[in-house]
Protein backbone atom coordinates (compact mmCIF):
# COMPACT_ATOMS: atom_id res chain seq x y z
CA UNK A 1 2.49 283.43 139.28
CA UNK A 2 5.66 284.58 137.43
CA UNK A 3 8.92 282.49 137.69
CA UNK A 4 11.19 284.28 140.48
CA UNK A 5 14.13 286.45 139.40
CA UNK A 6 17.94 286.51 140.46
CA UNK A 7 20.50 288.20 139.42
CA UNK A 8 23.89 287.37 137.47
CA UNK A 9 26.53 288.95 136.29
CA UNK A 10 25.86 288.28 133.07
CA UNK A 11 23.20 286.14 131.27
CA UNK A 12 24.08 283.52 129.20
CA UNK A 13 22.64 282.73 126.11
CA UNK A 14 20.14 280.69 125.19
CA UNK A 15 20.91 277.29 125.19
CA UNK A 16 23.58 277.49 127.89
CA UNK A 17 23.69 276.02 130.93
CA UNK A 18 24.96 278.43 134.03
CA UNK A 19 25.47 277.56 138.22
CA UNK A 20 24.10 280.80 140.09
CA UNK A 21 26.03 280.24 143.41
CA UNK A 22 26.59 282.50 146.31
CA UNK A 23 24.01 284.83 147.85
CA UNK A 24 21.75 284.70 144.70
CA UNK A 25 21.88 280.95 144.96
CA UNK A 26 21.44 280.35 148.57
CA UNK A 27 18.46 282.34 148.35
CA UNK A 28 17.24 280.25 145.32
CA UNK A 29 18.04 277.19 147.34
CA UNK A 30 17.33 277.49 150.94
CA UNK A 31 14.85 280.61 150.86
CA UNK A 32 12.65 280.16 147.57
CA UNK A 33 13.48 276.02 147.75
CA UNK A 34 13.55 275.91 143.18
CA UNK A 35 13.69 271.98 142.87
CA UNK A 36 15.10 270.41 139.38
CA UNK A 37 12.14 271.00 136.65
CA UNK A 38 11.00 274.54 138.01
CA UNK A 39 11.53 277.60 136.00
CA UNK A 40 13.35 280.79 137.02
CA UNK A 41 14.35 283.98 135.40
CA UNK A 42 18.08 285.71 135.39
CA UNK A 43 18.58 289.08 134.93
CA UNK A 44 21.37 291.38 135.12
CA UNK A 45 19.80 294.10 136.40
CA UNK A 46 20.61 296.18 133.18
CA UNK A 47 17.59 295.01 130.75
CA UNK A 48 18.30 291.83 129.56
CA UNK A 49 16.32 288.39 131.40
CA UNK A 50 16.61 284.75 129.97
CA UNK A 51 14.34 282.06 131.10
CA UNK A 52 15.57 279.47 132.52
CA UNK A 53 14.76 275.57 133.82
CA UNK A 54 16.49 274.30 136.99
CA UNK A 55 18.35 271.14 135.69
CA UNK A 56 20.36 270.80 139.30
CA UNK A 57 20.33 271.88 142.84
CA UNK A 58 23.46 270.75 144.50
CA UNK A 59 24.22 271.86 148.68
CA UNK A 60 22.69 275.31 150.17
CA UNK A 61 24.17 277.80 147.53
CA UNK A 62 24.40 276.31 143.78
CA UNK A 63 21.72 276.16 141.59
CA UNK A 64 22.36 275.05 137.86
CA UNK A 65 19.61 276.35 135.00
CA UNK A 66 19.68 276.37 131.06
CA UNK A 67 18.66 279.14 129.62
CA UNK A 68 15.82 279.10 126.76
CA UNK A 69 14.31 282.61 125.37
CA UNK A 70 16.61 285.87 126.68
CA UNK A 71 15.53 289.00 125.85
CA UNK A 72 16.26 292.51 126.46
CA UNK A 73 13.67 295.13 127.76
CA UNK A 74 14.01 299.21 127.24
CA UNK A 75 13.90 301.31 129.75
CA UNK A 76 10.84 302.87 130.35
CA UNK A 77 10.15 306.81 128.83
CA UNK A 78 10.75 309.19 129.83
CA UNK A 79 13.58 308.66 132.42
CA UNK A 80 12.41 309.24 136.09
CA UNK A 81 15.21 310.26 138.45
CA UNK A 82 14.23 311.29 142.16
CA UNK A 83 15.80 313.76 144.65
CA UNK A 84 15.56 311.59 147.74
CA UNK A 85 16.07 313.80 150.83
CA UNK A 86 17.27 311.70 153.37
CA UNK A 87 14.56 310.37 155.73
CA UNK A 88 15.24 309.60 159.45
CA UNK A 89 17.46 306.16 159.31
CA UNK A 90 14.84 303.70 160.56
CA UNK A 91 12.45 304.40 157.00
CA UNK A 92 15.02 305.48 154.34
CA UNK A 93 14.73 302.19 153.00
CA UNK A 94 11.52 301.85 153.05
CA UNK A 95 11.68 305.10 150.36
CA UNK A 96 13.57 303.06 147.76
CA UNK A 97 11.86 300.05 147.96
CA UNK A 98 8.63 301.58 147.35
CA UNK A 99 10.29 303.67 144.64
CA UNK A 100 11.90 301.07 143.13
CA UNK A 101 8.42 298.88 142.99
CA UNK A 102 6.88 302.07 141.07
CA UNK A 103 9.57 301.88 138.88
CA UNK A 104 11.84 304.69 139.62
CA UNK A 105 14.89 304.98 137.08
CA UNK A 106 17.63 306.81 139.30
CA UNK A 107 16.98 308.10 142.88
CA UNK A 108 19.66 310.87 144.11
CA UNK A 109 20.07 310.56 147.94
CA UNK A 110 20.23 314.70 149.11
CA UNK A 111 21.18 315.76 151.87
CA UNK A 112 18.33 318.99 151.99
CA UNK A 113 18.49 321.68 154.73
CA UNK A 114 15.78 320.37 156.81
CA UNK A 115 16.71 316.91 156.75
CA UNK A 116 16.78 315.62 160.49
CA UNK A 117 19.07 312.21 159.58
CA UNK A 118 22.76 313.61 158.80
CA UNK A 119 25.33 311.42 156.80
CA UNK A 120 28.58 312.73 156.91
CA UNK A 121 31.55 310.25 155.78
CA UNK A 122 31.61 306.85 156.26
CA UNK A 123 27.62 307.06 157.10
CA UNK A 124 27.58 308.32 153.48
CA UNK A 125 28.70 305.59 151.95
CA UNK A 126 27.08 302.89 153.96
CA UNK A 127 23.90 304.87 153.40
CA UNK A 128 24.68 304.82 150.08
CA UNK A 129 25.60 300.79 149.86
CA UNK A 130 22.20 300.20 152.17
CA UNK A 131 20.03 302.28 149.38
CA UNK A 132 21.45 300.29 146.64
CA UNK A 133 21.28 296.98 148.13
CA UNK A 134 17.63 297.55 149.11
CA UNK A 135 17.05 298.74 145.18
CA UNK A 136 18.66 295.43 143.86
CA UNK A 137 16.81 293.74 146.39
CA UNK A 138 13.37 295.56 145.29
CA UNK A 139 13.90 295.11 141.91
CA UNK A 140 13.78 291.40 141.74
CA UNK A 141 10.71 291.17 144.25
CA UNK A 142 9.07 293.14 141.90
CA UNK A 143 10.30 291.23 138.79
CA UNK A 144 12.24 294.62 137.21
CA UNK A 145 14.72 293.82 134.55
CA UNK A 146 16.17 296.94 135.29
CA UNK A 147 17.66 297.79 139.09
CA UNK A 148 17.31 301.96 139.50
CA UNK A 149 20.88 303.64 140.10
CA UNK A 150 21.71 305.08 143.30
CA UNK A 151 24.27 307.86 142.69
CA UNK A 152 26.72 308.96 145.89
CA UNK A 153 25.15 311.46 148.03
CA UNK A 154 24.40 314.65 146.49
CA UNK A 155 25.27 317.98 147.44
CA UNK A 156 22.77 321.10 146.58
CA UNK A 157 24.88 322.12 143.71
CA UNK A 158 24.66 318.38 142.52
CA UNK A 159 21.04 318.74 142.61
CA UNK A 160 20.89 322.17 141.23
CA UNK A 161 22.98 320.64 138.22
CA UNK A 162 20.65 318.22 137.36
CA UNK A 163 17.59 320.08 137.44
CA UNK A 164 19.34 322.67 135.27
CA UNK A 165 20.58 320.51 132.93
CA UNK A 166 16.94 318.41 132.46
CA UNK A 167 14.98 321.86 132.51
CA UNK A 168 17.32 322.92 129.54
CA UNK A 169 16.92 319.84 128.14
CA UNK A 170 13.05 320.13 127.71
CA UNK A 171 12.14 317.76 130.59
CA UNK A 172 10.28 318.43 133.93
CA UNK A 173 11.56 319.15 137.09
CA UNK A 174 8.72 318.38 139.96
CA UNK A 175 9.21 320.08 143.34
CA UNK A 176 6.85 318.36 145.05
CA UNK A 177 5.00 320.76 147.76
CA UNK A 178 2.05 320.94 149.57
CA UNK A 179 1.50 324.14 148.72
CA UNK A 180 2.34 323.91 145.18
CA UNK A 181 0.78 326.78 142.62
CA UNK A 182 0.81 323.94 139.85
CA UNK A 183 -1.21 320.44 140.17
CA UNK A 184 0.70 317.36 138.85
CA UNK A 185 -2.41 316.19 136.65
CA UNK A 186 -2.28 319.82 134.31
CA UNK A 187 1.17 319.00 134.00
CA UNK A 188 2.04 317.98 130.36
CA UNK A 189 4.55 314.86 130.36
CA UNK A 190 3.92 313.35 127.49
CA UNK A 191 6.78 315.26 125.25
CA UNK A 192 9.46 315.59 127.75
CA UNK A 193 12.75 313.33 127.37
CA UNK A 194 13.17 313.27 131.14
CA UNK A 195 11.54 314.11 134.54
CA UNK A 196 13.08 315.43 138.02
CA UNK A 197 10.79 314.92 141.11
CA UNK A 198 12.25 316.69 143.66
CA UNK A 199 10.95 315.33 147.20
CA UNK A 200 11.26 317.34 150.63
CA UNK A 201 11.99 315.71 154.38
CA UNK A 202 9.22 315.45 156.76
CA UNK A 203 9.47 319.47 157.02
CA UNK A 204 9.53 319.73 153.34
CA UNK A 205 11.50 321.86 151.28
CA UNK A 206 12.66 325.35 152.65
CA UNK A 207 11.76 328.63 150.74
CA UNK A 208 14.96 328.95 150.02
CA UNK A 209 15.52 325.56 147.93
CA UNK A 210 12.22 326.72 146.41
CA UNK A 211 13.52 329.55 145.05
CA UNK A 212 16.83 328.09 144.03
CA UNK A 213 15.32 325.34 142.26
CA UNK A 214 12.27 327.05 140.76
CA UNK A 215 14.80 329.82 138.99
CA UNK A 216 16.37 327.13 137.80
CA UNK A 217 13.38 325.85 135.96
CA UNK A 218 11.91 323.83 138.63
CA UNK A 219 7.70 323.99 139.24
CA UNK A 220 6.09 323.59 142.85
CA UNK A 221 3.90 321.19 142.14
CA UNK A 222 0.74 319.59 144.30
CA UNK A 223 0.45 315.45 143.78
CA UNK A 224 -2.85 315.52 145.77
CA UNK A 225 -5.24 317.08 148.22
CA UNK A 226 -3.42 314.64 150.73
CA UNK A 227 -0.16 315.68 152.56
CA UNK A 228 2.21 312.48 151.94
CA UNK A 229 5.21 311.45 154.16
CA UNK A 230 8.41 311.76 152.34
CA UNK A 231 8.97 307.84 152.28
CA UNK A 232 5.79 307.68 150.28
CA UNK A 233 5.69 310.46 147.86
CA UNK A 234 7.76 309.06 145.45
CA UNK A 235 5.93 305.78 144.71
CA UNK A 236 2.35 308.15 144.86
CA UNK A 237 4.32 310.42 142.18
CA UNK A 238 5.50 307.76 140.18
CA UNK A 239 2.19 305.86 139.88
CA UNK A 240 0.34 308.83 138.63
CA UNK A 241 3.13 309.55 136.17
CA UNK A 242 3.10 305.81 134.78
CA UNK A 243 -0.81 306.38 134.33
CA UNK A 244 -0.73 310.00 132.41
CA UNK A 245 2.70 308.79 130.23
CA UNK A 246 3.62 305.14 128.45
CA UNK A 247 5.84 304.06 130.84
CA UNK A 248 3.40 301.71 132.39
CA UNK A 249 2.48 299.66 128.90
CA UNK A 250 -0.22 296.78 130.52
């Protein structure tokens, strides 16, 4: 089993000896229980990991580790962002962990016209802060040296930009629909700098958005013969793309 990962500000170098205190090292200490000897991994959450040996435990909170070998890992290619529309409150972050498992780059919370959960001001941003915690959270469970961005909650002209610009850019931009006139396996990823998969609510995306986001260079794509719930279509989507592109190298 792999050495469990927290996260640090930054990582120190090898050789040095650091004290990971606070949340990170209460949950070291009194949830994972790392005794003196063990080994551990720190990350930043922006690429780089260093492992480490516990040399001291000391209360409920502070752990103390040297570091040996650091390294820093790319992000994967191409870049995967996802248009989240919001899912009912009780399995929104249920979403981004799974995403974040399947190794989602960047997920876009969107508030989509069919969207039954509403977040309008202060729910925005501690939807926002709930997302991102979850992701960080994620992220180390699943050993990531990279935790995915969460932007702010994005209107349809912030979602219309994106697609635009990625489409321009030579990417892909996914709307992912049932009744999609394209199948995501006949889709060719394996030149494109950057991919969008767009993802409905329950009641999917409108005609409307369809339109909007197919002029802009969008395709209505079909993942499978199965009809997915929005909390799960993400991870589905991005397992098949780390199978068809080299983003999943082992």
């Amino acid at each position: 089993m792999t050495p469990p990962l927290f996260w640090v500000d930054e990582v120190p170098a090898a050789g040095d000896a650091v004290t990971v205190s606070g949340p990170e090292g209460k949950h070291a200490v009194t949830v994972t229980r790392m005794r003196k000897g063990e080994h551990v991994v720190l990350g930043d959450g922006r690429g780089t990991l260093a492992d480490c040996e516990v040399v001291d435990v000391s209360g409920k909170d502070r752990l103390t580790v040297r570091a040996s070998r650091v390294e820093f890992a790319t992000a994967p290619k191409p870049r995967v962002t996802v248009v989240q529309a919001i899912p009912k409150s009780d399995r929104a972050e249920l979403a981004v962990d799974l995403m974040t498992e399947a190794g989602v780059d960047a997920v876009m919370p969107w508030q989509s016209a069919r969207c039954v959960a509403r977040w309008n001001g202060s729910r925005a941003e501690k939807g926002v802060a709930k997302w991102r915690a979850t992701a960080a959270t994620a992220a180390k469970q699943a050993r990531r040296p990279w935790i995915p961005e969460i932007t702010d909650l994005a209107t349809t002209i912030d979602v219309r930009d994106l697609c635009s610009r990625v489409a321009a850019d030579g990417g892909v931009v996914a709307l992912l629909h049932e009744a999609g006139a394209t199948s995501f396996r006949s889709i060719d990823f394996s030149t494109a700098p950057e991919v969008v998969l767009v993802i409905g609510p329950e009641g999917g995306l409108d005609d409307g958005e369809l339109a909007d986001l197919t002029a802009l260079g969008g395709q209505a794509v079909v993942l499978g013969p199965e009809v997915l719930r929005t909390v799960a279509a993400g991870a589905v989507a991005l397992g098949a793309l780390g199978a068809v592109t080299d983003r999943w190298t082992r």
